[in-house]
Structures are given as structure tokens and as C-alpha cells.
C-alpha atoms as a PDB file:
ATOM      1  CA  UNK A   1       1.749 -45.432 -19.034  1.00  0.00           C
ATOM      2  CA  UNK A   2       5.071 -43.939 -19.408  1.00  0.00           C
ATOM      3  CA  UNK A   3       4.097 -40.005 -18.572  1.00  0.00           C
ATOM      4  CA  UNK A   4       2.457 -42.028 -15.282  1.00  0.00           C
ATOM      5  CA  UNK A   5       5.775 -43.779 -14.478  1.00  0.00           C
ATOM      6  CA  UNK A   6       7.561 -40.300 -15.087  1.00  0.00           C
ATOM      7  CA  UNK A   7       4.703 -38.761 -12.937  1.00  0.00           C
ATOM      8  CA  UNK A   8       2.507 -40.615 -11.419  1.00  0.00           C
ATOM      9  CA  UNK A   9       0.024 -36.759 -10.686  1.00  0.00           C
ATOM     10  CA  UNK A  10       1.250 -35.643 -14.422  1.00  0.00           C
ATOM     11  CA  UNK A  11       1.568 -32.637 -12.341  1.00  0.00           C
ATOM     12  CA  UNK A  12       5.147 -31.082 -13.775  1.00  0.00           C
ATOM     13  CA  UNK A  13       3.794 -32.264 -17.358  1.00  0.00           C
ATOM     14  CA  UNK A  14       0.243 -29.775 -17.447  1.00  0.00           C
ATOM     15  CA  UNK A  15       2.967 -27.062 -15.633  1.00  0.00           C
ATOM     16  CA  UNK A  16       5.103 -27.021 -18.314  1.00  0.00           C
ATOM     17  CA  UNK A  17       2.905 -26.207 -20.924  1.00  0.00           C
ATOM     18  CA  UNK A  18       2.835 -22.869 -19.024  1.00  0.00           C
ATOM     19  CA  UNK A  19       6.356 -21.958 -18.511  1.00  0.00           C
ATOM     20  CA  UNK A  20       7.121 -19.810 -21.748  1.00  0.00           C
ATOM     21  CA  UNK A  21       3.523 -18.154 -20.461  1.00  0.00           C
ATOM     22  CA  UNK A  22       5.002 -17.155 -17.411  1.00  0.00           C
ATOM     23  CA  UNK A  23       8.103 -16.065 -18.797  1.00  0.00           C
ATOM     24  CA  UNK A  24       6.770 -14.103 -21.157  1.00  0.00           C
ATOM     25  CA  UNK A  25       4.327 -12.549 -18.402  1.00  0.00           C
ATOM     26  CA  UNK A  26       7.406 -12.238 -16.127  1.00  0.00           C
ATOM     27  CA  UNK A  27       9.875 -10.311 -18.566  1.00  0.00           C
ATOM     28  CA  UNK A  28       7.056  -7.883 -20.429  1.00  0.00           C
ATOM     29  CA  UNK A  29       5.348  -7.163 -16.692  1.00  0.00           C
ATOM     30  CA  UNK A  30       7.371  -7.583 -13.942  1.00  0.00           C
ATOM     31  CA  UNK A  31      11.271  -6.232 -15.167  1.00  0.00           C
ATOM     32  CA  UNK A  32       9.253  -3.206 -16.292  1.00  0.00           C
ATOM     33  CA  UNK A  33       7.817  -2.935 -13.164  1.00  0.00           C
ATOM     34  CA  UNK A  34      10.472  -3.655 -10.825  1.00  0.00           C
ATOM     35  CA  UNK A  35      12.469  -1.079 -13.107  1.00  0.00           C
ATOM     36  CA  UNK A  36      10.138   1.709 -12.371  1.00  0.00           C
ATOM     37  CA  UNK A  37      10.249   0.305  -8.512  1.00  0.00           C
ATOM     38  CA  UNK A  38      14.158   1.036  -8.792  1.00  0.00           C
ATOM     39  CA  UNK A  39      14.084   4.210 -10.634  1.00  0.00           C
ATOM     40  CA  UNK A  40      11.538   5.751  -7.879  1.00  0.00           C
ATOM     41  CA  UNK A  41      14.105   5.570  -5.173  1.00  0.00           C
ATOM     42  CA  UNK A  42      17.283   7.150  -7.281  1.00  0.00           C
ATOM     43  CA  UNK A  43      18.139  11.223  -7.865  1.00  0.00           C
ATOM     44  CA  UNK A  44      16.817  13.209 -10.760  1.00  0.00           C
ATOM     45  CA  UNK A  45      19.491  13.607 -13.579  1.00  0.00           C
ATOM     46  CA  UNK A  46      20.491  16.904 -14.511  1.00  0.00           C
ATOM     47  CA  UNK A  47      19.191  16.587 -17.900  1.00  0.00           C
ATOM     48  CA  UNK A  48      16.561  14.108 -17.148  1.00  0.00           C
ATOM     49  CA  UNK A  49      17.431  10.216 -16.878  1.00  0.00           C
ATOM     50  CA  UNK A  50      18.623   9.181 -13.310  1.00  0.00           C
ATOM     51  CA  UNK A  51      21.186   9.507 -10.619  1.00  0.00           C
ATOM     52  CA  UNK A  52      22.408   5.774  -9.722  1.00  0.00           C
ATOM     53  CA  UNK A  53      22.279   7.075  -5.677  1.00  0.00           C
ATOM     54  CA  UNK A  54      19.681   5.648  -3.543  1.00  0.00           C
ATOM     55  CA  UNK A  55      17.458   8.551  -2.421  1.00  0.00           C
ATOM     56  CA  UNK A  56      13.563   8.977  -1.182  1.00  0.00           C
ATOM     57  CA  UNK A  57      13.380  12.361  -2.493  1.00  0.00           C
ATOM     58  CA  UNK A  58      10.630  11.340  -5.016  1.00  0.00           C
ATOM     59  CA  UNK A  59       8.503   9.921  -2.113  1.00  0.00           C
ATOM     60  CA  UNK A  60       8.812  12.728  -0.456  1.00  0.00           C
ATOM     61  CA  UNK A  61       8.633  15.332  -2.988  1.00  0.00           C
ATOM     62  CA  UNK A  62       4.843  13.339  -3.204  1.00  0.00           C
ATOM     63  CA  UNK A  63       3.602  14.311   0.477  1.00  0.00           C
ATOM     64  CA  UNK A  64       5.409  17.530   0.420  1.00  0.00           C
ATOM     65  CA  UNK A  65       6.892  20.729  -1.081  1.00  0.00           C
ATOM     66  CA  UNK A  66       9.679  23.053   0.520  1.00  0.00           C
ATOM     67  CA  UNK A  67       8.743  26.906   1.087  1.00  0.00           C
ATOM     68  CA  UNK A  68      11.203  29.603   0.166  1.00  0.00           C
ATOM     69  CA  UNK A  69      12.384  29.170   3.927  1.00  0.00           C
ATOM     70  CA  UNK A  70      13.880  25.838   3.175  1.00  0.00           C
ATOM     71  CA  UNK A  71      10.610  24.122   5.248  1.00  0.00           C
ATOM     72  CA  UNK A  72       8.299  21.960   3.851  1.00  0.00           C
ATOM     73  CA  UNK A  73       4.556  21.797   3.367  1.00  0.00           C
ATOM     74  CA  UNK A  74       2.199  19.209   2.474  1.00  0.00           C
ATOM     75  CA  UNK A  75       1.948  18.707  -1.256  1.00  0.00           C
ATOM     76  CA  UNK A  76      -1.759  20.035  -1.527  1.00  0.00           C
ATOM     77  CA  UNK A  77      -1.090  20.141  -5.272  1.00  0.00           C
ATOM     78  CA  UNK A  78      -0.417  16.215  -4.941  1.00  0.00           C
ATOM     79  CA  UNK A  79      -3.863  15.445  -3.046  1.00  0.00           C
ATOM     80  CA  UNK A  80      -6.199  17.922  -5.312  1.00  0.00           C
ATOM     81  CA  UNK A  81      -4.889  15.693  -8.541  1.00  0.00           C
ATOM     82  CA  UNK A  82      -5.432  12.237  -6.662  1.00  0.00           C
ATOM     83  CA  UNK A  83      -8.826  13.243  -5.489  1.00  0.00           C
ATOM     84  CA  UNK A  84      -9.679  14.890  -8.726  1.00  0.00           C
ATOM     85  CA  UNK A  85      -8.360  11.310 -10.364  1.00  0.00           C
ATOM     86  CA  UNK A  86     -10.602   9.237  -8.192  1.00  0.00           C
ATOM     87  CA  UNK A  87     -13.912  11.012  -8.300  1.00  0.00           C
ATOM     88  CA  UNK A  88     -13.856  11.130 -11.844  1.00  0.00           C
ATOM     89  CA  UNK A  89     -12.927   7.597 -12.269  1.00  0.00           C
ATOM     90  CA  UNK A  90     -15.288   6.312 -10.083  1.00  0.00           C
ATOM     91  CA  UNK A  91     -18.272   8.543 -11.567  1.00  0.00           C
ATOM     92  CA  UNK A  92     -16.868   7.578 -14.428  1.00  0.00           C
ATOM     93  CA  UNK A  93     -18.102   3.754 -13.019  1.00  0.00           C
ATOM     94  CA  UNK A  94     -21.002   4.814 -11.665  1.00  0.00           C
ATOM     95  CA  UNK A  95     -21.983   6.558 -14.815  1.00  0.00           C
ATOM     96  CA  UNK A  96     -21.170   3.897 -17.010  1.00  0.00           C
ATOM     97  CA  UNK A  97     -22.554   1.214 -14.891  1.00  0.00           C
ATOM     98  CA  UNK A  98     -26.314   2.962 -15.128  1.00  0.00           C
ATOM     99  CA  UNK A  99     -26.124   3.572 -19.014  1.00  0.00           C
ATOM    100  CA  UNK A 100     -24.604   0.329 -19.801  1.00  0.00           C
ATOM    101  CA  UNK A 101     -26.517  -2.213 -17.717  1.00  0.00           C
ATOM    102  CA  UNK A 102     -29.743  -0.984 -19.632  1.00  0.00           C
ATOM    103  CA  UNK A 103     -28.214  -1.502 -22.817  1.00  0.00           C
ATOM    104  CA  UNK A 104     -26.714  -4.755 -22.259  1.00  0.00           C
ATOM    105  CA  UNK A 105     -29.906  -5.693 -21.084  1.00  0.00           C
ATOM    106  CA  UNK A 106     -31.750  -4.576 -24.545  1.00  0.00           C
ATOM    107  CA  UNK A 107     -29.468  -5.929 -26.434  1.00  0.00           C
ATOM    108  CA  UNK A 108     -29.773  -9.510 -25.108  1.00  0.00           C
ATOM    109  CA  UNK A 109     -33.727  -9.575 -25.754  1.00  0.00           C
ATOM    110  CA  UNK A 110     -33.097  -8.534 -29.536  1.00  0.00           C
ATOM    111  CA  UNK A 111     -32.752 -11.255 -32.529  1.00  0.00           C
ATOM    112  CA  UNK A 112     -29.723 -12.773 -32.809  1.00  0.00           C
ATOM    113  CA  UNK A 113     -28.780 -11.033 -35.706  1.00  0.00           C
ATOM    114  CA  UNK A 114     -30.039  -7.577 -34.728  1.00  0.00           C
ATOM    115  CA  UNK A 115     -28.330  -8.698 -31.436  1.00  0.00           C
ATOM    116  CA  UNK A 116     -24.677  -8.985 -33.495  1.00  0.00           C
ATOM    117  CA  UNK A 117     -25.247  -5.980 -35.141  1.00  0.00           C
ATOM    118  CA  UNK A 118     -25.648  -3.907 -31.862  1.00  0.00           C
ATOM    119  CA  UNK A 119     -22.286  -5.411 -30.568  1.00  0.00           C
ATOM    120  CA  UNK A 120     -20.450  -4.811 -33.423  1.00  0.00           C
ATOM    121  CA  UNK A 121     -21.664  -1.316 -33.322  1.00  0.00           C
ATOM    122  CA  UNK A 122     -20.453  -1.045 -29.670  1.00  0.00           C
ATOM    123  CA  UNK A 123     -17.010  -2.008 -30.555  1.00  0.00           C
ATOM    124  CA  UNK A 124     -16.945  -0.461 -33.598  1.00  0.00           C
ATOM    125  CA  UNK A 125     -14.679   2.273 -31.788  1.00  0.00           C
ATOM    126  CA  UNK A 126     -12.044   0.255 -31.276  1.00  0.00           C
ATOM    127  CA  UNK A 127     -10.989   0.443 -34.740  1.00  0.00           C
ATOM    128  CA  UNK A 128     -10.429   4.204 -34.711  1.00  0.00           C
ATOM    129  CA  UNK A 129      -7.284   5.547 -32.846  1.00  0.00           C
ATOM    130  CA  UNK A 130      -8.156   6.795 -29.225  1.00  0.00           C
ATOM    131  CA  UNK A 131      -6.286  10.442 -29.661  1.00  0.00           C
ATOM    132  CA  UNK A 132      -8.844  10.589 -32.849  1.00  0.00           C
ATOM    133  CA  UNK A 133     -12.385   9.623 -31.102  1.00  0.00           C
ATOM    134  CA  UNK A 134     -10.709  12.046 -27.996  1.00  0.00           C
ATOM    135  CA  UNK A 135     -10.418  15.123 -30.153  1.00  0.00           C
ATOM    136  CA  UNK A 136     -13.504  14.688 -31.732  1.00  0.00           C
ATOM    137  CA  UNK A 137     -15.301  15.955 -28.508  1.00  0.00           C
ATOM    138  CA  UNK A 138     -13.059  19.301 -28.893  1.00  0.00           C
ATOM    139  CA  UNK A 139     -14.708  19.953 -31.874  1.00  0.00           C
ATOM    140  CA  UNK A 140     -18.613  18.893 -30.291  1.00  0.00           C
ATOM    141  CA  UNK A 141     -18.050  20.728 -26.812  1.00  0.00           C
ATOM    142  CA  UNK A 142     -16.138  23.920 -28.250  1.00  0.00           C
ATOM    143  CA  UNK A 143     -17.577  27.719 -27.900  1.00  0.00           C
ATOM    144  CA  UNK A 144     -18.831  27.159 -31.544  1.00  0.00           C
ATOM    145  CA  UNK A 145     -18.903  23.672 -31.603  1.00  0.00           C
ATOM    146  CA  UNK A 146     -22.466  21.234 -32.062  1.00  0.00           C
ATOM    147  CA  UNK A 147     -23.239  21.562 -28.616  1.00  0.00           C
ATOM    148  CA  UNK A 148     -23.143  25.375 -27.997  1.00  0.00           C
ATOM    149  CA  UNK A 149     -24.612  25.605 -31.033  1.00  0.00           C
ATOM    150  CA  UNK A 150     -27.876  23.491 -30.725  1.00  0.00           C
ATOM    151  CA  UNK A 151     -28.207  24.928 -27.227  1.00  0.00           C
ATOM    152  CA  UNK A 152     -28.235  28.358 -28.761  1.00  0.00           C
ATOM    153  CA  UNK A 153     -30.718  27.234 -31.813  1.00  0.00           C
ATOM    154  CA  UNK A 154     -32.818  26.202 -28.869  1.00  0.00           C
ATOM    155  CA  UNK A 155     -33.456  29.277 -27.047  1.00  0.00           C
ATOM    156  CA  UNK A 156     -32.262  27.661 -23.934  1.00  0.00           C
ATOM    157  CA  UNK A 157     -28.864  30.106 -24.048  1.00  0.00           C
ATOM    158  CA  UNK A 158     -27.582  33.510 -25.079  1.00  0.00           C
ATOM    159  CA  UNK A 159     -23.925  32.931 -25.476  1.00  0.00           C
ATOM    160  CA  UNK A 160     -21.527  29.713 -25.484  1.00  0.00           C
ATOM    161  CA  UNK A 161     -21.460  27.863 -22.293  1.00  0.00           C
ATOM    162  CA  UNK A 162     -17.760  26.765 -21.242  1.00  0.00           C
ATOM    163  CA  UNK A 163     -18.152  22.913 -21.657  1.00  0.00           C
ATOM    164  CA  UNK A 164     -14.931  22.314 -22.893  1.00  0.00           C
ATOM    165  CA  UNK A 165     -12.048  22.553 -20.437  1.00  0.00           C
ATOM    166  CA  UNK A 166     -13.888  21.610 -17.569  1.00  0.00           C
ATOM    167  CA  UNK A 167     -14.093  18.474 -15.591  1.00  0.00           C
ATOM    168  CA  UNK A 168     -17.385  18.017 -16.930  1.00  0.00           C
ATOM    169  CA  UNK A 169     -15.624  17.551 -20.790  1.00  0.00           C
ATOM    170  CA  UNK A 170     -13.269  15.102 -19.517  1.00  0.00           C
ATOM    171  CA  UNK A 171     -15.945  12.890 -17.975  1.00  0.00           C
ATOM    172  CA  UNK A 172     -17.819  13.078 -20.863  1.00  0.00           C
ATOM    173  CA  UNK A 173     -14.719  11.718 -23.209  1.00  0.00           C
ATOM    174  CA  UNK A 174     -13.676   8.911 -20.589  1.00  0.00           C
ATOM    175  CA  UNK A 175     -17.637   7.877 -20.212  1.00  0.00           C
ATOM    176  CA  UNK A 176     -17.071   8.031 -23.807  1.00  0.00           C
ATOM    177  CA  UNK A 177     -14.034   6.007 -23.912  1.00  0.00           C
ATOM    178  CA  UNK A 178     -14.741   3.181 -21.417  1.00  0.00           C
ATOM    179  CA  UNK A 179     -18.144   2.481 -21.976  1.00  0.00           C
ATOM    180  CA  UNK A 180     -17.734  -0.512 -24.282  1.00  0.00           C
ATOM    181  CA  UNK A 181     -15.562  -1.985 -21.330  1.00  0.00           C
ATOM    182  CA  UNK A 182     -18.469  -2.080 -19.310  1.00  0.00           C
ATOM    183  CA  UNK A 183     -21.169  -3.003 -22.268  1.00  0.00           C
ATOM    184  CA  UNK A 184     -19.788  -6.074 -23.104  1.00  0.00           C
ATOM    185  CA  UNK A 185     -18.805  -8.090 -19.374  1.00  0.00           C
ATOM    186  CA  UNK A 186     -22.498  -6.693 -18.395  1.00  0.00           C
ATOM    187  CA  UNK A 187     -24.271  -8.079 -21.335  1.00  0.00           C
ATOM    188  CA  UNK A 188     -22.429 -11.348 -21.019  1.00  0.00           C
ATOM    189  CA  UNK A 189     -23.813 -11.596 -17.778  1.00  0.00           C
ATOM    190  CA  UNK A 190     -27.558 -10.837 -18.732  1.00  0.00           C
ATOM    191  CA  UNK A 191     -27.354 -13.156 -21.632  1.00  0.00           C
ATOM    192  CA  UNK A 192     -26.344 -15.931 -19.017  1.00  0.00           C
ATOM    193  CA  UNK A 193     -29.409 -15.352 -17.027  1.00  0.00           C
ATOM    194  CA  UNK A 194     -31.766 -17.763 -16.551  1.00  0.00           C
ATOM    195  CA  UNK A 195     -35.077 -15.997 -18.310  1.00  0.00           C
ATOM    196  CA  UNK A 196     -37.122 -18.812 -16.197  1.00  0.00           C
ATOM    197  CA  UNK A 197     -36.238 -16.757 -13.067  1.00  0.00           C
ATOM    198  CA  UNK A 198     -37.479 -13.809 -13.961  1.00  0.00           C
ATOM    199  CA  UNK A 199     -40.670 -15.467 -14.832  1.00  0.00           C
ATOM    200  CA  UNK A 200     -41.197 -17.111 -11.542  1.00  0.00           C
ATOM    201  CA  UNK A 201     -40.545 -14.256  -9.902  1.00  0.00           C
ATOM    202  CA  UNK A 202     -43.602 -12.423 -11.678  1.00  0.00           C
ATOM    203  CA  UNK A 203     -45.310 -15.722 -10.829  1.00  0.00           C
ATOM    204  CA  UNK A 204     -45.013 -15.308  -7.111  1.00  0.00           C
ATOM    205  CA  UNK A 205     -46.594 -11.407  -7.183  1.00  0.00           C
ATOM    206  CA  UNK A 206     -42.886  -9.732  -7.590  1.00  0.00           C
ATOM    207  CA  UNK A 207     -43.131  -6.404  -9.023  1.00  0.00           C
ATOM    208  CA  UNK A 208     -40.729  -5.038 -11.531  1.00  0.00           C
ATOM    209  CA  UNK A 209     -38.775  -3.359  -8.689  1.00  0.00           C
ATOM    210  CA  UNK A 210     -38.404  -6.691  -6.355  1.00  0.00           C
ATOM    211  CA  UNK A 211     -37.626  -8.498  -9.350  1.00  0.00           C
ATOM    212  CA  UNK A 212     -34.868  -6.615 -10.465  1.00  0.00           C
ATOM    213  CA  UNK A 213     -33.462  -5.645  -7.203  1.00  0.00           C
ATOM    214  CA  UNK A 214     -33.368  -9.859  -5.589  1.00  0.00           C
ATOM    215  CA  UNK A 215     -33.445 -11.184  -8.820  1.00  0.00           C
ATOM    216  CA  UNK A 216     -32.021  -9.668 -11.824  1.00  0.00           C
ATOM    217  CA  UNK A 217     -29.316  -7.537 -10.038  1.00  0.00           C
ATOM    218  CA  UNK A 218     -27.611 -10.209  -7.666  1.00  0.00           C
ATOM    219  CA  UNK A 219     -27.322 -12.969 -11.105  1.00  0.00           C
ATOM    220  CA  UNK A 220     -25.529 -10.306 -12.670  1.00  0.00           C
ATOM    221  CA  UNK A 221     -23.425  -8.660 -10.530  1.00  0.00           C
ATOM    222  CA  UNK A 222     -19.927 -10.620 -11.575  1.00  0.00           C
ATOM    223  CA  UNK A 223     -20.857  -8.868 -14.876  1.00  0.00           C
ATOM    224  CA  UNK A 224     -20.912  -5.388 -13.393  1.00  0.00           C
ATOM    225  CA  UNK A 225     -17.953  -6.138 -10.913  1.00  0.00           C
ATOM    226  CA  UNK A 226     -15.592  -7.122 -13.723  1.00  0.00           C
ATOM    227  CA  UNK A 227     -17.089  -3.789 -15.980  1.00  0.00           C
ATOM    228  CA  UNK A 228     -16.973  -1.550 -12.973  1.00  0.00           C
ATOM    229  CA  UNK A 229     -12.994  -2.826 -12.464  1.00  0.00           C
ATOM    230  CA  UNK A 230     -12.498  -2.267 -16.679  1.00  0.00           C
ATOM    231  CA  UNK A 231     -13.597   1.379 -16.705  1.00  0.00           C
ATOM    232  CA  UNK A 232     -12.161   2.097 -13.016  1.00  0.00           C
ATOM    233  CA  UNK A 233      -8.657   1.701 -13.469  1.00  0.00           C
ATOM    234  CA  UNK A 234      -7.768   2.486 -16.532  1.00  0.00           C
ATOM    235  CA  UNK A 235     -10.065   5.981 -16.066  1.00  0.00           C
ATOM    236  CA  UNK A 236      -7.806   6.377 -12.653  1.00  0.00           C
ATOM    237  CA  UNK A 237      -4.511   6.549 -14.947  1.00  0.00           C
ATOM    238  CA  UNK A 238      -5.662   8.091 -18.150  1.00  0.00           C
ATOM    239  CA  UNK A 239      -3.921  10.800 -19.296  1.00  0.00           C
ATOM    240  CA  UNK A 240      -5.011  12.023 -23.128  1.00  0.00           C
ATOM    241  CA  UNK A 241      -8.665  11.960 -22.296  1.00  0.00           C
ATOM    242  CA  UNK A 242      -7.553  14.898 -19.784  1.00  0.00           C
ATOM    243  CA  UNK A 243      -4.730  16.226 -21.689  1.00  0.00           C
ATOM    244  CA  UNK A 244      -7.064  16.964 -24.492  1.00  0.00           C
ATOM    245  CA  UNK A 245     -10.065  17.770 -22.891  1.00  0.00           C
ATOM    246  CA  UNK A 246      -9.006  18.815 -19.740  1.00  0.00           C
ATOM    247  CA  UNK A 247      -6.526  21.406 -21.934  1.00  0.00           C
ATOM    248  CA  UNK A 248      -3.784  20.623 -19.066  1.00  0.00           C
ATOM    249  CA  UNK A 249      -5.814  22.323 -16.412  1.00  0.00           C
ATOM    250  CA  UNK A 250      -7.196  19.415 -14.814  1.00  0.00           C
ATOM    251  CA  UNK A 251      -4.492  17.110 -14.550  1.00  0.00           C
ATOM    252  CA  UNK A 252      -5.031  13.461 -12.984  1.00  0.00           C
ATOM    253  CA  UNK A 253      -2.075  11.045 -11.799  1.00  0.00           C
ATOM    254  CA  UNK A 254      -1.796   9.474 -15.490  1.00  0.00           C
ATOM    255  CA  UNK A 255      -1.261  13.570 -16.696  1.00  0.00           C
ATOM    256  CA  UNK A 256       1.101  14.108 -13.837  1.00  0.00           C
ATOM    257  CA  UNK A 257       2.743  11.156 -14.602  1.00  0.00           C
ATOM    258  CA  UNK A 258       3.468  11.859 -18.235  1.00  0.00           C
ATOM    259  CA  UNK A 259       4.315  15.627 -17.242  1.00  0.00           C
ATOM    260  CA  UNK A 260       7.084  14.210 -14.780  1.00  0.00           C
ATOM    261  CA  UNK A 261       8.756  11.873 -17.482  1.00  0.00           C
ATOM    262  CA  UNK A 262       8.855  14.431 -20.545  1.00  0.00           C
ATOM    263  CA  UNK A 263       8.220  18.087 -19.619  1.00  0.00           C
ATOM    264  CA  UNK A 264       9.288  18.513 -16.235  1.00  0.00           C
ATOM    265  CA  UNK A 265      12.091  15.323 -16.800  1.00  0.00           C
ATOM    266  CA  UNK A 266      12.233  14.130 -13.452  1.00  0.00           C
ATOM    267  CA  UNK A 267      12.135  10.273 -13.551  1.00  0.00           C
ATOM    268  CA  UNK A 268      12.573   9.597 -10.301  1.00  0.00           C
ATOM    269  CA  UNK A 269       9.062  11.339  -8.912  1.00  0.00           C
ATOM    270  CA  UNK A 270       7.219  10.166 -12.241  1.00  0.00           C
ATOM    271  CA  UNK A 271       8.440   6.773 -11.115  1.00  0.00           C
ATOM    272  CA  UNK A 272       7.478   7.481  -7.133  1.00  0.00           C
ATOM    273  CA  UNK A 273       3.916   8.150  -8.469  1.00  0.00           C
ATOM    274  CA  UNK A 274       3.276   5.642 -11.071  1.00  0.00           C
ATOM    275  CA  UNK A 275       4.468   2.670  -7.832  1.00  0.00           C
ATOM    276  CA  UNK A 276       1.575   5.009  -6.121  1.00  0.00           C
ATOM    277  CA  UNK A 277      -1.135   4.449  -8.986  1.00  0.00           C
ATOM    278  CA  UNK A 278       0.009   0.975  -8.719  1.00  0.00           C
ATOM    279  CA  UNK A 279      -0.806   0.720  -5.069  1.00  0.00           C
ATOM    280  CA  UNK A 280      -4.529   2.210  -5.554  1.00  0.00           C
ATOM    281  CA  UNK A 281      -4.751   0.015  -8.492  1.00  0.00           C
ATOM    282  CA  UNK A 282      -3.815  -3.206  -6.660  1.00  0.00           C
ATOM    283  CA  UNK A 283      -5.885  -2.379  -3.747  1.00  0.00           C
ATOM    284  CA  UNK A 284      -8.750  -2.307  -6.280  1.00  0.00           C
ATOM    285  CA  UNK A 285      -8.548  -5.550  -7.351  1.00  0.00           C
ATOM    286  CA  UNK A 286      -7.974  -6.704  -3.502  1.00  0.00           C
ATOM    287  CA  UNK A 287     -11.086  -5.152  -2.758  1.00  0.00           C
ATOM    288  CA  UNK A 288     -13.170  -6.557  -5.762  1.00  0.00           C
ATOM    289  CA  UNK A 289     -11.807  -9.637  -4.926  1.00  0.00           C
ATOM    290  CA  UNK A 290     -12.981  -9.808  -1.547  1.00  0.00           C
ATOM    291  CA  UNK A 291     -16.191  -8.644  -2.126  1.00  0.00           C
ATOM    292  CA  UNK A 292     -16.867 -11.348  -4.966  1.00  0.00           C
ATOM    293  CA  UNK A 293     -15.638 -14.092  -2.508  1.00  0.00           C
ATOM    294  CA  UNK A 294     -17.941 -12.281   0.255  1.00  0.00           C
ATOM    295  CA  UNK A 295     -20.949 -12.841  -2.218  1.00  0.00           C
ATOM    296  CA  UNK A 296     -20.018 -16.341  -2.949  1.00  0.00           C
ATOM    297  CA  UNK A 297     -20.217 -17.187   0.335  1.00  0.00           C
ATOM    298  CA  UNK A 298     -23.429 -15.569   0.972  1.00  0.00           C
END
């Protein structure tokens, strides 16, 4: 009676409870980010650090680069990393997506036992360090390595092929290192499912195909939105994956980034294209988010 005389909707009471939340939220996320936000429109330090002067220098050292002439160019160096960084995050997705929704699917017709032994065994990785699992595939894809050498053993080539290196190895190592992101929001979804649909839809003539592409597919696509969204942005920024397996030839934005803020020591562009990661991120999730409301509706 008295929280209803305070407030008669209790409203300000259940908001409360979430203030330190927020704060929290608001100090550890946003001051970094409107930090970064400020440092991308300052000068580069001498010695690294910044130059408190506003300046768009690191926006447009982004679209372009000056020629010995003092004109500039466009930055073609810019676009090949940010298309490099997007095709291999999205096949990244893509590839992911087709090994993990059969698995996920397996894995919820198994015992439940044999069913929390397969999970645990899918995050089992977790519990290793990330530069550790990522070096691993150094020693599997080198000229000597497992790989070369089985391939050789098999008759089916002479001499090593160049896996590591390539775009190819560091697909392989973030397929590797984001596939439990998509695993586990896809299996939650096909344990959710509602077996008697499937078995109505084999009732009423469906073949495998129909039935999995009206039935099975459209009850678990929030699973496979919310994977494809796990292994798509953090693949879009990652930058030891290609560092190690990429040997610093096939830099993506999360590379560049790191290059900009310790070799080459210029905060201010580092800065200029982490807000730009940011903005492909966010437009992401506006995306996703649109198309999951679009499919509610339907």
C-alpha cells in the first residue's frame, strides 16, 4: 500500500533496480566509445598519443592518400582491406551457418546425456586461450605441417601446397574460431521446435525438402539470425586470426586497426577507422533487426 501511495504505476520503483546497470553499461561502453569518437577527429602526436587540435585528417587519410605531387588519390589500399574484411566475414557466416545448423540439429535428437556431452565438447574451446587454438593451425597448414603431409602420403600432391598465408588459412581459423557462436543459438532453436510439426508435415505428403524448407527452416530462423550476427561481427574486426594466419599479408580492419595504434602510432586514423567498423557493425544489427520484425509481421 505504501510503494502504491509513493507510486501509484510502481514505475520509478522496477527502474531503479536498473540504474547501477546502466551506469555501469554507460561508463565501461559509452566513455570508451565517445573517447575513441574524440580522438578520431584530433592530430597524430609526434611520438604517437594525440594532438588536442580538432582536425579530419584521419577521415580523410581513410578515402584517400597524397601522391608525391602533393595530390591525392583514393585510398585503394583502404577499400581492398574493407572488402577483403567483409567477404571473409560473411563466408565466414555462410560457412558456419551450413556446418552448424546440421550439427545443432543432431545434437538435439541424441539422449540427453549424450546430448550434454556433445555441448560440452563444443565449448570445450573456450577454456584454451584464443592466440593458442590460433597458432595451432600454423603448425596443421604449414609446408611440413599435417595437412601437406597427408596430402603428400596420399598421392594426391608432389610438393607442399601454400595453405598457410593465404586467405584460405585465415578462413579456416575464424570458421574455426566462431563456430561454437553459431552451434549453440542454432541448436537452441531446434531444440525449441515443435517435433509434432515436422510430423504433420510428413502426414500431409511433404517431402524432406518441403519440410525443411516451410517448416523446419522458418521455426528456426531467430536461431540462425542471432548465430549469423555472433560469427559476423566479431569475424569483421578480428585481428589475431589474420595476424597469425594471414602472416600480416592479408590484413582486415581489426589488423589495420591494431597496426595504426602500435606500429605505425597514429591514434587519430586507428580511431577514424575503428568509429568506421562501428558504423558497419551498427548497421548490422539495424538490418537484422528489421528483417526479424519483417518476419514477425509476416
Amino acid at each position: 500500500m505504501t510503494a502504491a501511495r509513493i507510486s501509484p504505476d510502481g514505475g520509478w520503483l522496477r527502474g531503479a533496480g536498473l540504474y547501477p546497470a546502466l551506469g555501469v553499461v554507460g561508463f565501461f561502453l559509452l566513455v570508451p566509445l565517445a573517447l575513441i569518437l574524440v580522438y578520431s577527429f584530433l592530430g597524430k602526436g609526434d611520438y604517437g598519443g594525440v594532438v588536442w587540435s580538432f582536425s579530419t585528417a584521419a577521415y580523410e587519410k581513410i578515402l584517400f592518400v597524397k601522391k608525391l605531387d602533393g595530390s591525392k588519390m583514393l585510398n585503394w589500399a583502404f577499400f581492398t582491406v574493407l572488402f577483403r574484411s567483409v567477404v571473409l566475414a560473411l563466408a565466414t557466416t555462410v560457412l558456419c551457418l551450413l556446418i552448424a545448423f546440421p550439427a545443432a540439429f543432431f545434437i538435439s535428437r541424441q539422449r540427453a546425456f549424450v546430448k550434454g556431452v556433445l555441448l560440452l565438447l563444443i565449448m570445450f574451446p573456450f577454456w584454451s586461450n584464443l592466440l593458442v587454438r590460433t597458432s595451432s593451425w600454423i603448425i596443421l597448414l604449414r609446408d611440413h605441417g599435417l595437412v601437406n603431409k597427408t596430402l603428400m602420403w596420399l598421392g594426391l600432391t608432389d610438393s607442399p601446397l601454400p595453405l598457410l598465408y593465404t586467405d584460405g588459412a585465415v578462413l579456416i581459423g575464424l570458421v574455426y574460431v566462431y563456430i561454437p557462436f553459431m552451434i549453440l543459438p542454432v541448436f537452441t532453436s531446434v531444440e525449441r521446435l515443435d517435433k509434432r510439426l515436422i510430423e504433420a508435415a510428413f502426414d500431409l505428403y511433404a517431402s524432406r525438402m518441403q519440410t525443411l524448407r516451410r517448416v523446419i527452416l522458418p521455426l528456426t530462423m531467430p536461431g540462425m539470425v542471432a548465430g549469423s550476427i555472433l560469427v559476423f561481427i566479431p569475424s569483421l574486426g578480428a585481428f589475431i586470426t589474420p595476424d597469425l594466419l594471414g602472416g600480416g599479408r592479408k590484413l582486415m580492419l581489426g589488423s589495420l586497426i591494431q597496426l595504426q595504434f602500435t606500429t605505425a602510432r597514429d591514434w587519430p586514423h586507428g580511431a577514424a577507422i575503428s568509429i568506421v567498423l562501428l558504423v558497419l557493425v551498427i548497421t548490422t544489427l539495424a538490418l537484422a533487426a528489421r528483417r526479424g520484425t519483417s518476419a514477425k509481421a509476416r
